[in-house]
Protein backbone atom coordinates (compact mmCIF):
# COMPACT_ATOMS: atom_id res chain seq x y z
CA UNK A 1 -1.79 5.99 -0.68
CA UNK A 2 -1.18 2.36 -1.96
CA UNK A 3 -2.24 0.69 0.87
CA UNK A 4 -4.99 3.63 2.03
CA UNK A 5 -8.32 1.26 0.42
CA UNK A 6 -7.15 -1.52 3.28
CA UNK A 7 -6.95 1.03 6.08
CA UNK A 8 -10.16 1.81 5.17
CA UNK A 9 -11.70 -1.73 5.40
CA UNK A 10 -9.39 -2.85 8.29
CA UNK A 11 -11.28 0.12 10.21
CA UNK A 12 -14.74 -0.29 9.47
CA UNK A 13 -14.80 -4.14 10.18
CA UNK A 14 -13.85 -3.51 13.56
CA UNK A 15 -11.70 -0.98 15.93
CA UNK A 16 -8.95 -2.58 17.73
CA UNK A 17 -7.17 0.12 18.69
CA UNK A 18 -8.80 3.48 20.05
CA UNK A 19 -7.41 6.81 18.57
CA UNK A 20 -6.11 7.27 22.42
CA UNK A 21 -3.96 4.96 22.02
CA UNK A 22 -2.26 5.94 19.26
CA UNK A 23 1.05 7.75 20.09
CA UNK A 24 0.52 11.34 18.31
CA UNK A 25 2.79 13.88 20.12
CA UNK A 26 2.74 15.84 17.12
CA UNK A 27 -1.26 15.91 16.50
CA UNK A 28 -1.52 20.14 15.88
CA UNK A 29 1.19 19.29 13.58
CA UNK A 30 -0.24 16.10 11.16
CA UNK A 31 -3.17 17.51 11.60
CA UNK A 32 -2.12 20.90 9.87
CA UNK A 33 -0.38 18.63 7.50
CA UNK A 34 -3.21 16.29 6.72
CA UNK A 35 -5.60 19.64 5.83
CA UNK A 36 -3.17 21.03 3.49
CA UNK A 37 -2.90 17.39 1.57
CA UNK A 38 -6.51 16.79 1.79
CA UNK A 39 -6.84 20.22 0.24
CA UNK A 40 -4.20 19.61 -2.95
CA UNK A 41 -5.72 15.84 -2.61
CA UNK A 42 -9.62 17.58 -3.93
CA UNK A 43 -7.64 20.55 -6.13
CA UNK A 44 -5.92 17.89 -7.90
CA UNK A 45 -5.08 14.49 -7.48
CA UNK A 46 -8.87 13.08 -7.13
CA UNK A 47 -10.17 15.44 -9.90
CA UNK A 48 -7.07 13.71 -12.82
CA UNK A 49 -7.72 10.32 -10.72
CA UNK A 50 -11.40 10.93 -11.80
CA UNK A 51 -10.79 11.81 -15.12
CA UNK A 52 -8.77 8.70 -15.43
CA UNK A 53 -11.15 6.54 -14.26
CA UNK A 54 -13.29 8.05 -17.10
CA UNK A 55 -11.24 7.75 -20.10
CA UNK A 56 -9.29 4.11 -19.29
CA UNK A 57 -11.05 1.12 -20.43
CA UNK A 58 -11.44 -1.44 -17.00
CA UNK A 59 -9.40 -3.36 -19.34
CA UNK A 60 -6.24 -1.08 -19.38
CA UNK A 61 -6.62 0.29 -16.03
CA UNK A 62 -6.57 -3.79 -14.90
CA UNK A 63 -3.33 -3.93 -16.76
CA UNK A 64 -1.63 -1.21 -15.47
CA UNK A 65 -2.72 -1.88 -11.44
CA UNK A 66 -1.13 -5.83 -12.48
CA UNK A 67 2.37 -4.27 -13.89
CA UNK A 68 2.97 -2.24 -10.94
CA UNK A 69 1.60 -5.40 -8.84
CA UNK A 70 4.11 -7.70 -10.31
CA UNK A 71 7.29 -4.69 -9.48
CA UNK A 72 6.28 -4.73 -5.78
CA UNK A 73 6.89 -8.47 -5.53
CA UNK A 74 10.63 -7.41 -5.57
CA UNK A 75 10.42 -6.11 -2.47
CA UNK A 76 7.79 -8.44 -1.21
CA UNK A 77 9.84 -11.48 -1.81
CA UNK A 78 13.24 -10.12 -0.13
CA UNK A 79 11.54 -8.96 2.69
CA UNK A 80 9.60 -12.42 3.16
CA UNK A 81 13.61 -13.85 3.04
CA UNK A 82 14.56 -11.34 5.74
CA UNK A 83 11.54 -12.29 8.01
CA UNK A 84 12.36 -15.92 8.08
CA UNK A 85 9.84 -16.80 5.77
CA UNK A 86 11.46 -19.02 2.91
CA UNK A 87 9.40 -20.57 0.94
CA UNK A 88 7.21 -17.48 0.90
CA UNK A 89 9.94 -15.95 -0.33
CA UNK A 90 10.46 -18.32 -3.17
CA UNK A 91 6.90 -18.46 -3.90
CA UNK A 92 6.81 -14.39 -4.40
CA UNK A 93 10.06 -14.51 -6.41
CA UNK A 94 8.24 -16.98 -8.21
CA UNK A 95 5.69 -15.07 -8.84
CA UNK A 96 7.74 -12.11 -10.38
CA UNK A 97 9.79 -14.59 -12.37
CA UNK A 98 6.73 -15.95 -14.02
CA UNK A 99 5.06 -12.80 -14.57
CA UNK A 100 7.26 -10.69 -15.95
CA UNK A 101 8.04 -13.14 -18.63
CA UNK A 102 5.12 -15.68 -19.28
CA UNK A 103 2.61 -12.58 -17.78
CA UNK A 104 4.63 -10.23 -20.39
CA UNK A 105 5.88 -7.67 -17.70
CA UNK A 106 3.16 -8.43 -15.20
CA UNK A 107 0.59 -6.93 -17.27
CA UNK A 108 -1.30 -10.69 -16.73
CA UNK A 109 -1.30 -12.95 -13.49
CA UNK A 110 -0.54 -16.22 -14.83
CA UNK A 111 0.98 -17.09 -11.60
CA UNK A 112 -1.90 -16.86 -9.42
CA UNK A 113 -3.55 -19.23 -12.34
CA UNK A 114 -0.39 -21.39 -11.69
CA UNK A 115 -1.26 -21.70 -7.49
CA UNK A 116 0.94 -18.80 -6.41
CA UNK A 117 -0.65 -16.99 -3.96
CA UNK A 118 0.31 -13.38 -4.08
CA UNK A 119 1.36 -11.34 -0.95
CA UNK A 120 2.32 -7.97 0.11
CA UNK A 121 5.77 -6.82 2.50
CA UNK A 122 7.50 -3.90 2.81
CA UNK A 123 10.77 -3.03 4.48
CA UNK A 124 8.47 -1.49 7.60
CA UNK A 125 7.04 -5.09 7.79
CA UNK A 126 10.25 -6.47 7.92
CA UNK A 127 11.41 -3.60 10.92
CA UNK A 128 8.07 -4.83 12.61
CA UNK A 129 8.61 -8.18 12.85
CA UNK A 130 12.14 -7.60 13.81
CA UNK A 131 10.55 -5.87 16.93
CA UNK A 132 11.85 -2.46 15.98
CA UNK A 133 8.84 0.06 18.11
CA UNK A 134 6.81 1.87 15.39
CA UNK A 135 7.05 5.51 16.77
CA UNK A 136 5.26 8.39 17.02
CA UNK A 137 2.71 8.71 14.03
CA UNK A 138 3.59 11.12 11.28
CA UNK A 139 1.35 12.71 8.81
CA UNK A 140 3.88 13.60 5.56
CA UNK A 141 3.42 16.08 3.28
CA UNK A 142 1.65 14.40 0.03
CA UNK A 143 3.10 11.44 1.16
CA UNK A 144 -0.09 10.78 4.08
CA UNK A 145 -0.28 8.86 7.15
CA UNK A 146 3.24 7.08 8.45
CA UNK A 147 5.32 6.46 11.43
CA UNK A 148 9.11 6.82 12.46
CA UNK A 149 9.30 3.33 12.11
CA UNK A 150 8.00 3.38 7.90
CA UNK A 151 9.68 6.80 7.83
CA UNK A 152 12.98 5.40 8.46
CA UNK A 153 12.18 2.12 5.98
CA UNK A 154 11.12 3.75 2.72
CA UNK A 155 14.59 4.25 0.83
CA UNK A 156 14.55 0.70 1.58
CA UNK A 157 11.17 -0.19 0.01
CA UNK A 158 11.96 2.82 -2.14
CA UNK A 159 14.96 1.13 -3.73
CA UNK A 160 13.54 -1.91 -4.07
CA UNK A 161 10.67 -1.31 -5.66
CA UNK A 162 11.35 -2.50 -8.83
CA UNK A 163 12.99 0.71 -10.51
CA UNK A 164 15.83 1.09 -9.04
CA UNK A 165 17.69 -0.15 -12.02
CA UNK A 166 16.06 2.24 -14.14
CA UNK A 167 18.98 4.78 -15.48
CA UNK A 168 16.75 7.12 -16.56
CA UNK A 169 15.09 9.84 -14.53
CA UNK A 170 12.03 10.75 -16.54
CA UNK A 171 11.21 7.17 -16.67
CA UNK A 172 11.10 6.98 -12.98
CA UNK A 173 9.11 9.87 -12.42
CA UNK A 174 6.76 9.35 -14.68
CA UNK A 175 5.97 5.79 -13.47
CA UNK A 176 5.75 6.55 -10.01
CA UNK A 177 3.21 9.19 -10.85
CA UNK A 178 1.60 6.82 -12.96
CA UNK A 179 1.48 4.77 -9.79
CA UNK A 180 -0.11 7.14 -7.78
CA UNK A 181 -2.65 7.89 -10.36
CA UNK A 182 -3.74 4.44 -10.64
CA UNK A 183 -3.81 3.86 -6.67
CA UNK A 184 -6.05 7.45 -6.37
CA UNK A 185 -8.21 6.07 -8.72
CA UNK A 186 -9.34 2.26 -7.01
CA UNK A 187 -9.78 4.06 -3.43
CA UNK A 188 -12.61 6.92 -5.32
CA UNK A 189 -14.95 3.97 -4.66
CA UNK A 190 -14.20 3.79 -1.23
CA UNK A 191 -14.09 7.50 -0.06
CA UNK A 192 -17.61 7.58 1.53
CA UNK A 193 -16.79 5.13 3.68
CA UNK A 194 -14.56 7.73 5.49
CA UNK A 195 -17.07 8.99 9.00
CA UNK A 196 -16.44 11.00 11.64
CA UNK A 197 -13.57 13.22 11.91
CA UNK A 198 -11.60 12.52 8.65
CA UNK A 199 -8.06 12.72 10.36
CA UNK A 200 -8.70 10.09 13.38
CA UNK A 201 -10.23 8.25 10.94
CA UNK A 202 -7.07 7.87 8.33
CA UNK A 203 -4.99 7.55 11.54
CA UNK A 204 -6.63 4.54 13.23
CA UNK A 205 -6.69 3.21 9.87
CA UNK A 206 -3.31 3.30 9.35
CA UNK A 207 -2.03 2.09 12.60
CA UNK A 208 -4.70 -0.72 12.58
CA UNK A 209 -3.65 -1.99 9.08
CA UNK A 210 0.03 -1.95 9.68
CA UNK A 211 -0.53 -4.10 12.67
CA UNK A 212 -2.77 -6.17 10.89
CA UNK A 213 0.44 -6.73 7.71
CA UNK A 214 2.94 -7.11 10.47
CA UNK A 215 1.50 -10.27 11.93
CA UNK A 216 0.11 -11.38 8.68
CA UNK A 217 -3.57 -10.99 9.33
CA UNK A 218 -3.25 -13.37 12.44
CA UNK A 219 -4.92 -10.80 14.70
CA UNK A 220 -7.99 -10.53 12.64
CA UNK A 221 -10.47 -13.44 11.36
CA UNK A 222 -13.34 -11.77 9.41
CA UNK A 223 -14.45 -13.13 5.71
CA UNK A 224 -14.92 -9.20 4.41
CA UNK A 225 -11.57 -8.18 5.50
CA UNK A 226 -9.97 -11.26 3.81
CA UNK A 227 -11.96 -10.58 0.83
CA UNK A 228 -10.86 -7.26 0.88
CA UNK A 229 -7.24 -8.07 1.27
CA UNK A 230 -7.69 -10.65 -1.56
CA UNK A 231 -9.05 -7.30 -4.23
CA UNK A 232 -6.28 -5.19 -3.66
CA UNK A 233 -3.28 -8.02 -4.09
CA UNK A 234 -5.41 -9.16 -7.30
């Protein structure tokens, strides 16, 4: 759901791609799939994201959204070096060098104060750009919307996103459900933006914003999106 508040704004700016032409052989399927984690989504996960929203000063919460931030630029700044993009690449490792010292673990941004601009790649970026076909579209259970393409990237991204050289299990776990906490808690704002039928609606987001990564945003020119874009790398 990391990326779920972009889908969202990529799709109401403007539709570039019609829910026909989205390859879903398995619709009966996701769509089974996406009721049962829509269901466990309202039993659970947006009630504690709610309660966390409650009890965490804007201050913390800020904090904790900029640590996990600053681990992600591991695997932003390795996939911007396998895409043939260098000095993005330096800029991003930059980035994480500075703030996880000077930023004490990425908790503060003192790079973007410093003229780094921050960015956002992933492993099924990478595949993308590479020309690998994204696939049918998947709908993953509690993981959400995907593709074979993303499907077959995310031990990459997985690995490299910024714990794998954390020994301990417990550790691990608990930060990636920290993680997911935080993320459920900056898209509550954004929910009743979601019309129509729910499950098109996540899936033409989805596809729309993952073309809209790949080519880095060159398919779309609109100041809300950008803005938009800007919020959830800051």
């Amino acid at each position: 759901m990391r990326k779920l508040l972009l889908f969202v704004s990529i799709f109401i700016v403007s539709i570039y791609i019609s829910s026909e032409e989205v390859h879903d052989p398995f619709e009966d399927i996701n769509r089974v799939t996406f009721n049962i984690n829509d269901a466990l989504d309202n039993k659970i996960a947006k009630p504690v994201a709610v309660v966390y929203g409650d009890v965490t000063p804007p201050f913390i919460q800020n904090r904790v959204t900029r640590f996990f931030k600053n681990l992600a630029e591991i695997d932003t700044f390795i996939n911007q070096a396998l895409q043939g993009k260098p000095k993005l690449a330096i800029n991003d490792f930059s980035r994480f060098a500075i703030n996880s010292s000077i930023g004490l673990f990425g908790f503060f941004d003192v790079a973007t104060k410093l003229g780094l601009e921050a960015h956002d790649e992933d492993f099924g970026q990478t595949l993308g750009v590479w020309g690998v076909p994204d696939g049918p579209y998947l709908m993953l259970p509690i993981i959400g919307p995907s593709n074979a393409r993303d499907l077959m990237s995310r031990p990459i991204s997985s690995f490299l996103s910024g714990t794998f050289a954390m020994t301990d299990t417990d550790v691990k776990l608990a930060l990636t459900a920290l993680d997911a906490l935080e993320t459920r808690e900056r898209y509550l704002d954004f929910e009743a933006m979601i019309t129509g039928d729910r499950y098109t609606f996540v899936k033409d987001a989805y596809v729309q914003s993952r073309d809209y990564e790949i080519s880095d945003g060159e398919m779309i020119e609109d100041d809300f999106l950008e803005d938009m874009d800007d919020f959830l790398i800051d």
